[in-house]
Protein backbone atom coordinates (compact mmCIF):
# COMPACT_ATOMS: atom_id res chain seq x y z
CA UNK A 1 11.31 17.94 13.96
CA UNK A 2 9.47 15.54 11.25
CA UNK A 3 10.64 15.90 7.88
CA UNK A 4 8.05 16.71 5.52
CA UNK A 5 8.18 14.27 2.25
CA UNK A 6 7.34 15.51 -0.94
CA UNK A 7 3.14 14.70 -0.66
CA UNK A 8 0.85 13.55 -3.35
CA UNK A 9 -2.98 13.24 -2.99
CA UNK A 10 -5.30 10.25 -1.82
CA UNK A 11 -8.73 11.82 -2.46
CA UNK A 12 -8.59 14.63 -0.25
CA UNK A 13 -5.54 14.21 1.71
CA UNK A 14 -1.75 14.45 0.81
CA UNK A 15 0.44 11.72 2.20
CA UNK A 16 4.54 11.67 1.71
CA UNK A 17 5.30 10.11 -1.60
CA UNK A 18 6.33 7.34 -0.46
CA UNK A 19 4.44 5.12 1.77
CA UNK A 20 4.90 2.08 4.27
CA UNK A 21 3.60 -1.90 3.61
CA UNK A 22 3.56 -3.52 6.69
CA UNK A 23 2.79 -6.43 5.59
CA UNK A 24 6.42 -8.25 6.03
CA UNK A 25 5.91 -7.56 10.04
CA UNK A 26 3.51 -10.24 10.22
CA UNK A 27 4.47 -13.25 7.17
CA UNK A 28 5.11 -16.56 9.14
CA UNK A 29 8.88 -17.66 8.77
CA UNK A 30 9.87 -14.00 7.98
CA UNK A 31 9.18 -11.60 10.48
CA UNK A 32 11.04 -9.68 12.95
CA UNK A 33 10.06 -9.41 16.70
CA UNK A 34 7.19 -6.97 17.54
CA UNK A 35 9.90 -4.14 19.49
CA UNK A 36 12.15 -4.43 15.66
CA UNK A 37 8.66 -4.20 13.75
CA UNK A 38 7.13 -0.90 16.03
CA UNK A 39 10.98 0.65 15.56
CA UNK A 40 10.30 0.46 12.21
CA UNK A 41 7.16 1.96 11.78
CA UNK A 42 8.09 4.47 14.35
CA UNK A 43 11.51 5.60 12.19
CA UNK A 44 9.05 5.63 9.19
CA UNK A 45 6.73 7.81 11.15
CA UNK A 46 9.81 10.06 11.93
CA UNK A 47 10.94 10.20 8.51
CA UNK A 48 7.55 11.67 7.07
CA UNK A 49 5.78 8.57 6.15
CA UNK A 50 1.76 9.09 6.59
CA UNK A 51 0.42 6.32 4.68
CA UNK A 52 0.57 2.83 6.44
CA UNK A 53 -0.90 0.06 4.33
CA UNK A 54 -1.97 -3.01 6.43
CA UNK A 55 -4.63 -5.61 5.71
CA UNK A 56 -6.79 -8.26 8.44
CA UNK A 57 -5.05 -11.22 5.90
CA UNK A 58 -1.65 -10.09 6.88
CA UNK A 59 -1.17 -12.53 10.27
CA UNK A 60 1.09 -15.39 10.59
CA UNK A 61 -1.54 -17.42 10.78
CA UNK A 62 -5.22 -17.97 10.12
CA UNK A 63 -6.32 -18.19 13.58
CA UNK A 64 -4.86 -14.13 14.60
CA UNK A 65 -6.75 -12.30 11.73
CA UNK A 66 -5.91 -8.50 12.30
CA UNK A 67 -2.08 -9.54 13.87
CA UNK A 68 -0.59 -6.32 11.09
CA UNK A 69 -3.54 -4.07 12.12
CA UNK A 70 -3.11 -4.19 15.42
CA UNK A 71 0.96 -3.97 15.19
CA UNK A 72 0.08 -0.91 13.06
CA UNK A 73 -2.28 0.55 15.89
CA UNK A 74 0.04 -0.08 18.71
CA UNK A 75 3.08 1.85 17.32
CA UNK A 76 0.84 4.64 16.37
CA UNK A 77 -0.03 4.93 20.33
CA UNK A 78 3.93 4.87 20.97
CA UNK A 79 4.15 7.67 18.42
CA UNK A 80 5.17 11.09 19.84
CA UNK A 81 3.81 13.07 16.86
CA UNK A 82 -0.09 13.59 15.91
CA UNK A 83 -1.55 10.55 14.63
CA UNK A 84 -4.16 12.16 13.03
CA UNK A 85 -0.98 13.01 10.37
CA UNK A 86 -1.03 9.49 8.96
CA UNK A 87 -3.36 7.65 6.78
CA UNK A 88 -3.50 3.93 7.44
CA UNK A 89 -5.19 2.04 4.90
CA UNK A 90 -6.41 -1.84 5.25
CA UNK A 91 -8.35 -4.61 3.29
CA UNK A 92 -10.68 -6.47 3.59
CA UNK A 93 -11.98 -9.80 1.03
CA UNK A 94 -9.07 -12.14 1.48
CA UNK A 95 -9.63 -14.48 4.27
CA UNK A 96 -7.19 -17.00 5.77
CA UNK A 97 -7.68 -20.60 6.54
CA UNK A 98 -5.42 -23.18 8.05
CA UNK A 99 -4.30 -23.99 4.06
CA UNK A 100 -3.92 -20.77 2.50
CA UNK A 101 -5.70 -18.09 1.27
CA UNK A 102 -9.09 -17.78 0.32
CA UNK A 103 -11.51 -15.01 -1.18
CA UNK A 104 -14.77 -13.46 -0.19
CA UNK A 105 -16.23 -10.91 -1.75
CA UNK A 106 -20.26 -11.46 -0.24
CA UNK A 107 -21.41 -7.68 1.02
CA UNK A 108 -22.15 -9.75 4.85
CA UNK A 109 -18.91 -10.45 5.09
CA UNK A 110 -17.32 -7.32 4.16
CA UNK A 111 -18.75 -5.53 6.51
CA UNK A 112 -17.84 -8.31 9.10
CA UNK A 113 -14.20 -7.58 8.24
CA UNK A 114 -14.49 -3.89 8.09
CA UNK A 115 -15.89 -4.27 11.93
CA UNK A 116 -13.33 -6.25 12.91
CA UNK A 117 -10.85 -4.00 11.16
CA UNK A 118 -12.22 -0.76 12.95
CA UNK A 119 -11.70 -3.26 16.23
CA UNK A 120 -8.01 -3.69 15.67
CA UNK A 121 -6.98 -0.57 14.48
CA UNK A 122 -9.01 0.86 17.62
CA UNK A 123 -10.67 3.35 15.20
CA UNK A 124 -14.23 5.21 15.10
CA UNK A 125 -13.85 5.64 11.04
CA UNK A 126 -11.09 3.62 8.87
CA UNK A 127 -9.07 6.30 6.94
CA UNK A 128 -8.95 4.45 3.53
CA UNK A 129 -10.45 0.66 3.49
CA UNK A 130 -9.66 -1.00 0.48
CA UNK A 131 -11.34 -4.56 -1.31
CA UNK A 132 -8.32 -6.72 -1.39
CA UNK A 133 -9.17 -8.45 -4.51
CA UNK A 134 -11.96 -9.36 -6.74
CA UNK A 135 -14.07 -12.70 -5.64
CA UNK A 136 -14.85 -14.24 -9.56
CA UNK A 137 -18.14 -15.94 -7.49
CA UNK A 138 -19.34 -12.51 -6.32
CA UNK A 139 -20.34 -9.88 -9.14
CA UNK A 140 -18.12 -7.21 -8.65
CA UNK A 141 -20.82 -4.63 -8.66
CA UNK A 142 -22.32 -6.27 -5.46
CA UNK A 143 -18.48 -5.92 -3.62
CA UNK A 144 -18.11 -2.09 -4.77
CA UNK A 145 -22.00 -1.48 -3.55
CA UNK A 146 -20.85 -2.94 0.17
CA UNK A 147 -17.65 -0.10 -0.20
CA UNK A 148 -20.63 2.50 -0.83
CA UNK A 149 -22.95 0.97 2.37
CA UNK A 150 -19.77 1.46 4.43
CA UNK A 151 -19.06 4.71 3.34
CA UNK A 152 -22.31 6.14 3.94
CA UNK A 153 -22.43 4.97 7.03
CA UNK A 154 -19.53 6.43 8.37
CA UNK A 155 -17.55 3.60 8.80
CA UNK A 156 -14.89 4.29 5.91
CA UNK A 157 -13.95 7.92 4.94
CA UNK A 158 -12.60 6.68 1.75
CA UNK A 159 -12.37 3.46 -0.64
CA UNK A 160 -10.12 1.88 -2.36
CA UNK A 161 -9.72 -0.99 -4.78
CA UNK A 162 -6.90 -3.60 -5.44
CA UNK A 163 -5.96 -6.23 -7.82
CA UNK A 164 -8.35 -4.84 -10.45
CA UNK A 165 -8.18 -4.53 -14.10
CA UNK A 166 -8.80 -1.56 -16.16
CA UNK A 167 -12.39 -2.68 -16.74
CA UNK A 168 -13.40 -3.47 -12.71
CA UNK A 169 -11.76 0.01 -11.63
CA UNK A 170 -14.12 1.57 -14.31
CA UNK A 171 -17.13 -0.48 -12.86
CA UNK A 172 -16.10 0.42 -9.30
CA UNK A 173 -15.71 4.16 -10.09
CA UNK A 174 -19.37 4.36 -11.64
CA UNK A 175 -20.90 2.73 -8.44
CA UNK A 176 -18.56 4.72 -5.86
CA UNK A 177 -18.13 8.19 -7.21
CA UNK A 178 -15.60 10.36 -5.04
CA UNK A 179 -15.98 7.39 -2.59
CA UNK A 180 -13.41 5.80 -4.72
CA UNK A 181 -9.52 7.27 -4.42
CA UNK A 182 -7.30 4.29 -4.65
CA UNK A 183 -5.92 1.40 -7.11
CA UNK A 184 -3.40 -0.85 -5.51
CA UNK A 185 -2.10 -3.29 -7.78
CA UNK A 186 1.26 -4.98 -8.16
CA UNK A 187 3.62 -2.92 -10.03
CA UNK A 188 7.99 -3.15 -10.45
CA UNK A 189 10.51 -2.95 -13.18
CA UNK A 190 9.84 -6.99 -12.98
CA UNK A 191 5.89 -7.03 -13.21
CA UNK A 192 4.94 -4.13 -15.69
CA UNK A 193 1.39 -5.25 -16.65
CA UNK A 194 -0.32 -2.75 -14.36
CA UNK A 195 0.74 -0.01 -16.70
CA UNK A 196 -3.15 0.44 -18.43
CA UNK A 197 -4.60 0.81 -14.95
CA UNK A 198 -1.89 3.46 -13.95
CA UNK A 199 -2.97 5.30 -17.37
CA UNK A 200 -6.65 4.69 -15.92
CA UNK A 201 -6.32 6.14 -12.29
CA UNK A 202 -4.32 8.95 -13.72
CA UNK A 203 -7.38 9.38 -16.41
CA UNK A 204 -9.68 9.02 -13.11
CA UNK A 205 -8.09 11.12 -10.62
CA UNK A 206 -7.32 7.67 -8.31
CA UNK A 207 -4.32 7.29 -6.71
CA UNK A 208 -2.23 4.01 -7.55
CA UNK A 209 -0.31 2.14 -4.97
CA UNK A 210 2.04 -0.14 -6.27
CA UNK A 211 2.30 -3.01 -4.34
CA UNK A 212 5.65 -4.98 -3.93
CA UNK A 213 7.07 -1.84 -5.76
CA UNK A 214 10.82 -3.55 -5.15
CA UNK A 215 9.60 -6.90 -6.45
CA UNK A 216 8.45 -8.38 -3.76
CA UNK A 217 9.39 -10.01 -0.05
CA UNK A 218 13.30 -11.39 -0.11
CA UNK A 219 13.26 -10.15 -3.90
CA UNK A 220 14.27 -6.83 -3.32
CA UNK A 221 17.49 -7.70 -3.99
CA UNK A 222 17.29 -9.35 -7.47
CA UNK A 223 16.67 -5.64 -8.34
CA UNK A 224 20.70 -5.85 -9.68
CA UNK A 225 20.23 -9.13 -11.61
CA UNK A 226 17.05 -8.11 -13.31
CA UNK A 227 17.83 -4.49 -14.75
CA UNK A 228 21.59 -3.88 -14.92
CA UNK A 229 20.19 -0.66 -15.98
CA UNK A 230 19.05 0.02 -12.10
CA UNK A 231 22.73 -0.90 -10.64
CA UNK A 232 24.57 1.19 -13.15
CA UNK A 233 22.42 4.38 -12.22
CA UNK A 234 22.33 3.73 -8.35
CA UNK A 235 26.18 3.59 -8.58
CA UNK A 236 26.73 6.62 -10.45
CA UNK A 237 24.13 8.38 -8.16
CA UNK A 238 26.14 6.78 -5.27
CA UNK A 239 22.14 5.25 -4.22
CA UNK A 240 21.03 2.10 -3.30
CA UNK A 241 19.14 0.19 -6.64
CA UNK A 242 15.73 -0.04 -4.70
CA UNK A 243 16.07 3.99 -4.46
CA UNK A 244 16.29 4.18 -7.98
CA UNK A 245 13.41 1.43 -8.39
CA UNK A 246 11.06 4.08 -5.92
CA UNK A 247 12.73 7.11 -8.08
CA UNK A 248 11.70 5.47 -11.65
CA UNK A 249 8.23 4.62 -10.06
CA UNK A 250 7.45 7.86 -8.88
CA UNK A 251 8.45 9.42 -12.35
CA UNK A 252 6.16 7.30 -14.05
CA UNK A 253 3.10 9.64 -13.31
CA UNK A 254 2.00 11.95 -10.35
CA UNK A 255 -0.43 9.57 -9.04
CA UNK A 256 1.90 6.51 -8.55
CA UNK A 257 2.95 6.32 -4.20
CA UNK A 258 4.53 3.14 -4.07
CA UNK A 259 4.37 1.66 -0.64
CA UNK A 260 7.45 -0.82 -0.55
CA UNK A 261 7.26 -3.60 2.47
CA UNK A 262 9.56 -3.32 5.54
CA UNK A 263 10.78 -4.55 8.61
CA UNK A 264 13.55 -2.83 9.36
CA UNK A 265 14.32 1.13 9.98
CA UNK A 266 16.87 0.92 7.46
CA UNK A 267 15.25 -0.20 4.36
CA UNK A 268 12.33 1.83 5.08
CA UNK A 269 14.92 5.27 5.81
CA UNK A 270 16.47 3.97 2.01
CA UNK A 271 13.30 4.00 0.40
CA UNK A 272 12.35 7.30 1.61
CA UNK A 273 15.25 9.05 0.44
CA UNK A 274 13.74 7.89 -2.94
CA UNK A 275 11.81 10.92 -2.79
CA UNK A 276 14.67 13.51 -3.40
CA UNK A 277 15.91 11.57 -6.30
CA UNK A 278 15.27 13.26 -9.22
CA UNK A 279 16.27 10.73 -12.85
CA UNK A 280 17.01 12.46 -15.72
CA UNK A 281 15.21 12.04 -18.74
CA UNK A 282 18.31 9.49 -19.98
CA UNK A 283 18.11 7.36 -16.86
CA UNK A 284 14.18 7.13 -17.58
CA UNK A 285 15.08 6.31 -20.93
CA UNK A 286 17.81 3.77 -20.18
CA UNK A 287 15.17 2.38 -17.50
CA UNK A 288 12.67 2.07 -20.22
């Protein structure tokens, strides 16, 4: 039997509050071996989880572009229950080369990477596919009009937007209409300066997907030194901090489903249980 999280909508579906980044399964230096990475999803599958955020960036290295999607699509085949239950969600924009990270936000080449995402995900139609952030040598109204182009042809059935401002998820919503659902930007008790595009999705009707909602990969524990605030109420509550991080996040407005990274069962079970933890109106305050 699956439990059933608490859901909250992505255009026209409902996903568990709380979802999955899968991102740390595939950061060079940092992540676990593939059978640790598929238990994970897998327990987070079993737990109620039905959003999966992945992206063709996330890979160890620039020469196995698509190494989280296809991770992602493998333990969905392992699954036992209906994968049609779970949204998986991807990027495409940020390209990787032997010294980094780059950007491209050209229309050709993001519908390259939405092929080559539909490749390793082993999917007809990407569920929600998502421009990973905003290329300042491509006008952003030429990016969102490649979102629309993929849409209408059937590739994507939704799109989403992330690292944008106030003003670009404005311009993206004129040009995409109900094509648009999503706003994933960086949000935490440490990095609050996404709070005028949370007011703007909620204004919208977009969803907003905090990314690195714990503070980010191997911070997750300076949650305690940061906020005392979070350790006191996790202790009364008997809860980890990072529960009471996904509680305070989830309070913040109906739209918020933070999708914390993980790459083990048991930090993705802990975030989860997130969901049942209701703050009073005190802890918010004390919080702030």
């Amino acid at each position: 039997m699956h439990n059933v999280l608490t859901t909250r909508a992505i255009g026209n579906r409902q996903v568990g509050a709380i979802g999955l980044g899968a991102m740390p399964m595939s950061v060079a230096g940092h992540m676990p071996d593939e059978t640790q990475s598929i238990r994970t999803i897998l327990a987070a599958l079993d737990a109620g989880v039905t959003l999966i955020d992945s992206a063709d960036a996330y890979t160890p290295s620039h020469d196995d572009v698509g190494h989280n999607e296809r991770l992602v699509a493998r333990a969905l085949a392992l699954w036992a229950g209906d994968a049609d239950t779970v949204l998986v969600a991807t990027k495409g924009g940020h390209t990787r080369t032997p010294s980094g990270w780059d950007l491209d936000g050209r229309p050709s080449y993001l519908k390259q990477a939405c092929d080559r995402s539909l490749k390793a995900l082993g999917v007809d139609s990407i569920g929600l596919y998502q421009h990973h952030r905003p290329d300042p040598r491509v006008p952003y109204e030429e990016t969102m009009g490649a979102l629309k182009d993929l849409h209408d042809a059937g590739k994507i059935q939704m799109a989403g937007i992330s690292n944008a401002n106030p003003a670009q998820i404005r311009l993206a919503h004129d040009i995409l209409g109900h094509r648009l659902v999503s706003v994933q930007n960086e949000y935490s008790p440490r990095f609050r300066t996404s709070e005028p595009e949370i007011d703007v999705c909620a204004e919208l009707g977009l969803a907003f997907l905090p990314w690195s909602p714990l503070g980010g990969v191997g911070r997750a524990g300076e949650l305690s030194q940061q906020n005392a605030a979070f350790t006191e109420i996790a202790e009364a509550r008997g809860v980890s901090p990072q529960q009471v991080c996904l509680a305070w996040e989830l309070a913040r407005s109906p739209v918020v489903i933070p999708i914390p990274g993980a790459s083990r069962p048991e930090t993705i079970l802990d975030s989860v249980a997130a969901v049942g933890l209701e703050l009073s109106e005190e802890e918010l305050a004390r919080l702030g």
